[in-house]
N, C-alpha and C. Protein backbone atom coordinates (compact mmCIF):
# COMPACT_ATOMS: atom_id res chain seq x y z
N UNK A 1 -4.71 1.14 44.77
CA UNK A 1 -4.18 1.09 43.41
C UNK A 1 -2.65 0.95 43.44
N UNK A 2 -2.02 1.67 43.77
CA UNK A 2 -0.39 1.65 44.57
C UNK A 2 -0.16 -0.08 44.90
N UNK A 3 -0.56 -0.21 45.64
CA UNK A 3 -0.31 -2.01 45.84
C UNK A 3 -0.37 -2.79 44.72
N UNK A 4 -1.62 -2.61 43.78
CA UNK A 4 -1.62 -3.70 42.92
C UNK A 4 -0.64 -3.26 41.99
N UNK A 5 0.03 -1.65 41.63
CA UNK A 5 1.18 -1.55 41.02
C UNK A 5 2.05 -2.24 41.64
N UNK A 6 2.37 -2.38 42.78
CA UNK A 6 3.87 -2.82 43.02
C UNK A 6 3.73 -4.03 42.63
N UNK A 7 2.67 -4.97 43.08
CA UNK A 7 2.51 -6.11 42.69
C UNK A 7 2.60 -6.76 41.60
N UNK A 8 2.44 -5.61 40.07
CA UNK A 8 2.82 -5.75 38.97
C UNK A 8 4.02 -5.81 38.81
N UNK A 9 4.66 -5.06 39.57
CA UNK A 9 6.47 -4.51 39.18
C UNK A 9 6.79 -5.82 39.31
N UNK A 10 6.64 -6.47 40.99
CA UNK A 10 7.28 -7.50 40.97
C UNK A 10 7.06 -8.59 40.56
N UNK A 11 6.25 -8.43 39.64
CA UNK A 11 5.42 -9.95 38.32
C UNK A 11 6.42 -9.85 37.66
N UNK A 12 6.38 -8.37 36.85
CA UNK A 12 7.74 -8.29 35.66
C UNK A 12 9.12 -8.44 36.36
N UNK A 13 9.24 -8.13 37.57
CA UNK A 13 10.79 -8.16 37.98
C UNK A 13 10.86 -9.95 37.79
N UNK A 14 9.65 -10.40 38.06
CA UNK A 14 10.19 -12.25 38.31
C UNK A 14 10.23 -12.48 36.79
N UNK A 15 9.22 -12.14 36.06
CA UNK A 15 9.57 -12.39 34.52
C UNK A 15 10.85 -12.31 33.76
N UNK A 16 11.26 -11.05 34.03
CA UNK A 16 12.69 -10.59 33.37
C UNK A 16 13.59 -11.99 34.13
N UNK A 17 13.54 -11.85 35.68
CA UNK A 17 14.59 -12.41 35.88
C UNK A 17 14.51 -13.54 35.68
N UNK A 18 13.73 -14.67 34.79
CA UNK A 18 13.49 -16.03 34.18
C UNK A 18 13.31 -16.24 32.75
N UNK A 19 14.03 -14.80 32.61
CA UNK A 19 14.40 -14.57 31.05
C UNK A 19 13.47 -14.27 30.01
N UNK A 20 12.39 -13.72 30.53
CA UNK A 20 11.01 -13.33 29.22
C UNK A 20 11.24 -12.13 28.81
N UNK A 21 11.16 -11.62 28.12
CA UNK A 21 11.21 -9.77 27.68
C UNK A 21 9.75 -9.86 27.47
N UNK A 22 9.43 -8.32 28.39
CA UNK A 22 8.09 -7.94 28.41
C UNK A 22 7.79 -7.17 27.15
N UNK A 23 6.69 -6.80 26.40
CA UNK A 23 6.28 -6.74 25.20
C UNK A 23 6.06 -4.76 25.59
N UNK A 24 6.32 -4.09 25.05
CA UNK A 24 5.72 -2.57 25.15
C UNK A 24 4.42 -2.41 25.79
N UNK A 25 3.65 -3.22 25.03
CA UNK A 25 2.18 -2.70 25.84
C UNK A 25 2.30 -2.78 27.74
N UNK A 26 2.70 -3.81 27.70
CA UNK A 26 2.86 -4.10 29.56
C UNK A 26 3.58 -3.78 30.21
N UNK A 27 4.54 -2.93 29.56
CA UNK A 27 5.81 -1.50 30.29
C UNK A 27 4.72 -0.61 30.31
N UNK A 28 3.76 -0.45 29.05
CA UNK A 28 3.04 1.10 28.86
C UNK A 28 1.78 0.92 30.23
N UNK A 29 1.25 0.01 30.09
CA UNK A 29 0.22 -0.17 31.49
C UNK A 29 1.21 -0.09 32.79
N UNK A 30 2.40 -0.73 33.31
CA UNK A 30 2.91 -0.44 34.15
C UNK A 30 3.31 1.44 34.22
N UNK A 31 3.70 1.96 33.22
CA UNK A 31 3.95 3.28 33.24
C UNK A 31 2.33 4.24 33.31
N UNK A 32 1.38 3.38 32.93
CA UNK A 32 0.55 4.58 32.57
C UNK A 32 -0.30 4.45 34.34
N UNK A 33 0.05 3.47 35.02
CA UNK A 33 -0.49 3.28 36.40
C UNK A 33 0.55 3.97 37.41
N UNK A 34 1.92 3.92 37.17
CA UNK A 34 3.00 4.87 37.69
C UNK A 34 2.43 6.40 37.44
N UNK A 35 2.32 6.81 36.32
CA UNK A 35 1.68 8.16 36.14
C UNK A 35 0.34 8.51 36.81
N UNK A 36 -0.25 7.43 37.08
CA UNK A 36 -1.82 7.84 37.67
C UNK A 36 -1.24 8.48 38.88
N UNK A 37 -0.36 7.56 39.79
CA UNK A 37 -0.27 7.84 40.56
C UNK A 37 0.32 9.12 41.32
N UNK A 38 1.30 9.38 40.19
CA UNK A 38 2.21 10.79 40.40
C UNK A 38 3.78 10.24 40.22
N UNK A 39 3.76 8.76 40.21
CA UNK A 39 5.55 8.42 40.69
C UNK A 39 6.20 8.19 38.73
N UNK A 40 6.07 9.62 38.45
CA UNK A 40 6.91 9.87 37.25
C UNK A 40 8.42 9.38 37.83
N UNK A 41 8.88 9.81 38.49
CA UNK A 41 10.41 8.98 38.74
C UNK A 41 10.74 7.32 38.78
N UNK A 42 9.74 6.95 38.76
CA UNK A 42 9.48 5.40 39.07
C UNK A 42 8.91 5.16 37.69
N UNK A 43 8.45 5.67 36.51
CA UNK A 43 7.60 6.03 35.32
C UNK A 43 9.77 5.50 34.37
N UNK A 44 9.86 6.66 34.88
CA UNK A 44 11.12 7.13 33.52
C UNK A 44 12.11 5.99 33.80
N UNK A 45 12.25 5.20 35.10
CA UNK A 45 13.34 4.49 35.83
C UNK A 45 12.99 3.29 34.82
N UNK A 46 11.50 2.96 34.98
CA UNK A 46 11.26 1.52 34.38
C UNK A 46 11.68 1.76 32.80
N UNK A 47 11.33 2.82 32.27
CA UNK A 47 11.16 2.91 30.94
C UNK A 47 12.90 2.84 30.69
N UNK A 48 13.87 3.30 31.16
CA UNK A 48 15.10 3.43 31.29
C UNK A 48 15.80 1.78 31.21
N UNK A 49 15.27 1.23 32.19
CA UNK A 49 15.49 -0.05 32.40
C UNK A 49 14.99 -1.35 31.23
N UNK A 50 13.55 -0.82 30.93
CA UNK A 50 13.36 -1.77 29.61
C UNK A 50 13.81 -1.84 28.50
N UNK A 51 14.63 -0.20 28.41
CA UNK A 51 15.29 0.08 27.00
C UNK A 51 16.44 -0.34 27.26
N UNK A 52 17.46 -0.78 28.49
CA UNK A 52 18.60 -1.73 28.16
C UNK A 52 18.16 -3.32 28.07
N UNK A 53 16.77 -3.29 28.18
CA UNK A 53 16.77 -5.07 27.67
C UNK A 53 16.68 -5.05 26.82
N UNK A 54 15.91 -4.25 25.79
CA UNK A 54 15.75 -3.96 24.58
C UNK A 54 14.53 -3.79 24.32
N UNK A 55 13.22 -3.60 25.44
CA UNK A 55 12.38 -3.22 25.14
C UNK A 55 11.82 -1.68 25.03
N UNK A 56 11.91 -1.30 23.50
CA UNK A 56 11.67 -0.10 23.18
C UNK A 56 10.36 0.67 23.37
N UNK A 57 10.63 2.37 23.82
CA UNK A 57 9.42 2.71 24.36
C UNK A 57 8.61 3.08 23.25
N UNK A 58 7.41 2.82 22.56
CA UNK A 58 6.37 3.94 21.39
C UNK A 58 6.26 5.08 22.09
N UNK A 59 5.45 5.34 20.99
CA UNK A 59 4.52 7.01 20.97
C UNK A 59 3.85 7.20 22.20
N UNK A 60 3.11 5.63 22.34
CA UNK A 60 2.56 5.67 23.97
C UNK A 60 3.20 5.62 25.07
N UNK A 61 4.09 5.61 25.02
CA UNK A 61 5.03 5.21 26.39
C UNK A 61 5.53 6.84 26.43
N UNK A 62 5.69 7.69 25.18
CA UNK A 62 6.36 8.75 26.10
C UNK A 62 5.37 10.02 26.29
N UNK A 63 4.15 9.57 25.24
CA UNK A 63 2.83 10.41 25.77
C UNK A 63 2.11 10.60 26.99
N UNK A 64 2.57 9.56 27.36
CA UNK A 64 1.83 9.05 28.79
C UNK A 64 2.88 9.64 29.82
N UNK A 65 3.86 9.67 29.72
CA UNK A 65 4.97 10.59 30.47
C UNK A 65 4.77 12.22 30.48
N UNK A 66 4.80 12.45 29.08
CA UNK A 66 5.22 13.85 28.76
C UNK A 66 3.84 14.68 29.29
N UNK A 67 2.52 13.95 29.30
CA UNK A 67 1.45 14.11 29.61
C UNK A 67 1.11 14.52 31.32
N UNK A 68 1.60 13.63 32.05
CA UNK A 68 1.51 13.42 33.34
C UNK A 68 2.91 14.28 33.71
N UNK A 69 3.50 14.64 33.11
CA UNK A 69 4.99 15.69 33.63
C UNK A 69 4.47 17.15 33.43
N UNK A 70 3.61 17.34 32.24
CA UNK A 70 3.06 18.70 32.21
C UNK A 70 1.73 18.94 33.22
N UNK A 71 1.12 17.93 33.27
CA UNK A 71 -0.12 18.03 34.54
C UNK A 71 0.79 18.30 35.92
N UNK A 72 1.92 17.57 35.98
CA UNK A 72 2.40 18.25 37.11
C UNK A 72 3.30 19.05 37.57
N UNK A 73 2.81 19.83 36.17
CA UNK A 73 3.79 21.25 35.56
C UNK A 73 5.48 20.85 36.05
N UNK A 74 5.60 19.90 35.98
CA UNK A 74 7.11 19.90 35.68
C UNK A 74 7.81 19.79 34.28
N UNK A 75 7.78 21.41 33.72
CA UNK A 75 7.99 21.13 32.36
C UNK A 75 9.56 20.46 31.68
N UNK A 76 10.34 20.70 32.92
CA UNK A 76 12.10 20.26 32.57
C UNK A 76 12.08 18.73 31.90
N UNK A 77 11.23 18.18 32.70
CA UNK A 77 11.47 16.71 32.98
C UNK A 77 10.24 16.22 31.42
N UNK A 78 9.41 17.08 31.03
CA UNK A 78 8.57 16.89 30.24
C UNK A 78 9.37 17.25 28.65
N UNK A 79 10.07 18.57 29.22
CA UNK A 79 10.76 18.68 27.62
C UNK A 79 11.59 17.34 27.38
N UNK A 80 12.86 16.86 28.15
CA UNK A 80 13.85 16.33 27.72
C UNK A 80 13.01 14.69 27.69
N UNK A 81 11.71 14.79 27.71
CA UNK A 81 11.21 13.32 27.52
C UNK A 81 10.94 13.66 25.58
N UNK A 82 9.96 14.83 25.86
CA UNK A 82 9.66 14.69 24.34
C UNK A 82 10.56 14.80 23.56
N UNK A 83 11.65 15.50 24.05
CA UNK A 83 13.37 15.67 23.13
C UNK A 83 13.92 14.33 22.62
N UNK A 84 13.95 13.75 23.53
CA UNK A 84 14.34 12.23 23.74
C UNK A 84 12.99 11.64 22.59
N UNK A 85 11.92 11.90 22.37
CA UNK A 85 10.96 11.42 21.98
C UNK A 85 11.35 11.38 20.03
N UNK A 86 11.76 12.98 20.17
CA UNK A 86 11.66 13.26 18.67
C UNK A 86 13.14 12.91 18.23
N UNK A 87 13.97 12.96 19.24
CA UNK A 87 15.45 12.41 18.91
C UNK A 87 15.52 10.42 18.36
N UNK A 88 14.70 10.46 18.98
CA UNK A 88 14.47 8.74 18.36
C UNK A 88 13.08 8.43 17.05
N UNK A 89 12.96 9.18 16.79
CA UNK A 89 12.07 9.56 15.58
C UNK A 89 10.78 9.00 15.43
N UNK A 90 10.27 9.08 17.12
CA UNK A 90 8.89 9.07 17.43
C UNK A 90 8.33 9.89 17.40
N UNK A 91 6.77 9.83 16.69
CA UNK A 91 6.76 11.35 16.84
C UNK A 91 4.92 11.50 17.40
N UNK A 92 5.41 13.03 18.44
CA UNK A 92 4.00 12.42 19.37
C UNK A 92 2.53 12.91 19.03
N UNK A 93 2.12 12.94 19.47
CA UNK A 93 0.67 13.14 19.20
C UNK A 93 0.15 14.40 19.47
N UNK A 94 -1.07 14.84 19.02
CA UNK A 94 -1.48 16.34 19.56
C UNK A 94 -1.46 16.74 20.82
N UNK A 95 -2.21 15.87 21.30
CA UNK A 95 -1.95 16.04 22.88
C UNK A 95 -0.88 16.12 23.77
N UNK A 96 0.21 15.61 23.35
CA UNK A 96 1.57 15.95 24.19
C UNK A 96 1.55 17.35 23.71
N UNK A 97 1.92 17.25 21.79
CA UNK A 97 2.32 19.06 21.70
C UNK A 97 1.13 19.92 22.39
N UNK A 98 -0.08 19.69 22.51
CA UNK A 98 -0.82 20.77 23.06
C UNK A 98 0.05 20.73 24.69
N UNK A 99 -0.17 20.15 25.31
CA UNK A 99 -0.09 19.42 27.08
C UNK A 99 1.45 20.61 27.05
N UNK A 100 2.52 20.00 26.07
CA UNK A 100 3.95 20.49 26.43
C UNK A 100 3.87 22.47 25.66
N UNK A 101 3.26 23.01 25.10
CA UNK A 101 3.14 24.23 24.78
C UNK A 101 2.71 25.00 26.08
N UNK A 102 1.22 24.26 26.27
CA UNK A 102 0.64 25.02 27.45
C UNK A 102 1.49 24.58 28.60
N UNK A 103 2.11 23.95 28.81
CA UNK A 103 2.75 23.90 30.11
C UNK A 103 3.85 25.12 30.38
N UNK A 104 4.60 25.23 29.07
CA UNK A 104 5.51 25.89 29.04
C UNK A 104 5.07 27.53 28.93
N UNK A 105 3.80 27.57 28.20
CA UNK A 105 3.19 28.94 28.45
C UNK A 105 2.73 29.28 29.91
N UNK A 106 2.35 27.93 30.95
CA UNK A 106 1.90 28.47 32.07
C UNK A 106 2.77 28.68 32.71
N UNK A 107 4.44 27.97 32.46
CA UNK A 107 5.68 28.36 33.60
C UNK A 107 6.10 29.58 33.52
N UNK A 108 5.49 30.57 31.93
CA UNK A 108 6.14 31.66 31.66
C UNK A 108 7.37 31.36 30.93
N UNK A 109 7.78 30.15 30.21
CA UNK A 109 8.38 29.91 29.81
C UNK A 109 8.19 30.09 28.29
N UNK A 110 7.80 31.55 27.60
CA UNK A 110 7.00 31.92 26.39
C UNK A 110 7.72 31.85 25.62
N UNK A 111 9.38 31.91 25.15
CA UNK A 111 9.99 31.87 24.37
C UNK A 111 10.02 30.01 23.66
N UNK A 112 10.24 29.49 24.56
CA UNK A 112 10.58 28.03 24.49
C UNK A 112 8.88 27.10 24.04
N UNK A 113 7.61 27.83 24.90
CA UNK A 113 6.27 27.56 24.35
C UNK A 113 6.27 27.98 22.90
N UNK A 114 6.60 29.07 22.28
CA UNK A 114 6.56 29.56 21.01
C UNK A 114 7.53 28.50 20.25
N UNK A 115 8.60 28.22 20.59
CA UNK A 115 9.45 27.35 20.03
C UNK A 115 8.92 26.44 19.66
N UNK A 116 8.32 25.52 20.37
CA UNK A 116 7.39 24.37 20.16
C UNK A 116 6.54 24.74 19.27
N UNK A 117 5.83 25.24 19.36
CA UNK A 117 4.46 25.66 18.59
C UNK A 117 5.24 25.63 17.33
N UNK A 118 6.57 26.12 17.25
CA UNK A 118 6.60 26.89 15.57
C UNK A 118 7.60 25.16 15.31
N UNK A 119 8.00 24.14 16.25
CA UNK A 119 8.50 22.70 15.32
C UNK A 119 7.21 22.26 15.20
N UNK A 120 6.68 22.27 16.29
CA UNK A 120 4.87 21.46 15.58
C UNK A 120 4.72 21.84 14.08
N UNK A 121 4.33 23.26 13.86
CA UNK A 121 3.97 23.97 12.55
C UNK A 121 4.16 23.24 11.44
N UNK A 122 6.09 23.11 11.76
CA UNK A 122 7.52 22.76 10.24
C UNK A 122 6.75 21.31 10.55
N UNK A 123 6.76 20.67 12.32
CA UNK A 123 6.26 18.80 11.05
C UNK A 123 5.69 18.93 10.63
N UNK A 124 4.15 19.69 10.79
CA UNK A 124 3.07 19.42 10.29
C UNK A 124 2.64 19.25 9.17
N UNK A 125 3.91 20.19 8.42
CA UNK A 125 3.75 20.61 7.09
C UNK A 125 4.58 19.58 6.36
N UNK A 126 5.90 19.18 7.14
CA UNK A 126 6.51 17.66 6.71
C UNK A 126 5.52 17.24 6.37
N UNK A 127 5.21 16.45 7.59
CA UNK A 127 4.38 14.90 7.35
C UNK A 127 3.31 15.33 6.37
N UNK A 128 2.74 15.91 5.81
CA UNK A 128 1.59 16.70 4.68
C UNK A 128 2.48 16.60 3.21
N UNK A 129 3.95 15.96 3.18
CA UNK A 129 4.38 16.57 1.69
C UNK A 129 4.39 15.10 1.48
């Protein structure tokens, strides 16, 4: 699986460099096959890189991160994705807020899990008015 990722990378690396901008969905399959694998650093690099071409990440692009950062209980790298998430006024899905609560409840990180839980609450009740 690893191979036929790289083999993707360097499809899009020849694309970009013959001037095509790749469309979100085919950053999000390149990222969501980076995450299978574990190479979140190779995940955030691309996503980093498509957003100075100007290809912007969705809801899916940082679910699929924030998702695969709490499975591998690295909650640091999981908060400042979804931070980054809600700072650009995407806003994610149950499953990240469940994924990023419990992560942060399993690091013992209970103050900052409660935190979450109680902005989930306030959108919830936003997006409802």
């Amino acid at each position: 699986q690893l191979e036929r990722i790289k083999e993707a990378l360097e499809l899009l690396t020849d694309m970009v460099g013959r001037g095509y901008s790749p469309i979100v969905s085919t950053v999000n399959a390149l990222i969501s096959g980076l995450c299978r694998q574990g190479k979140v650093g190779y995940a955030v690099k691309l996503m980093e890189d498509m957003i100075a071409r100007g290809c912007l990440p969705d809801a899916g692009s940082y679910n699929l991160m924030v998702n695969t950062c709490c499975s591998k209980e690295d909650f640091q790298t999981a908060l400042v994705l979804f931070l980054q998430m809600l700072e650009k006024g995407i806003i994610p899905d149950y499953d990240s807020w469940n994924a990023l609560v419990l992560c942060l409840c399993h690091k013992t990180v209970w103050s900052e899990g409660r935190n979450m839980f109680n902005v989930k609450n306030q959108l919830d009740c936003i997006m409802k008015m």
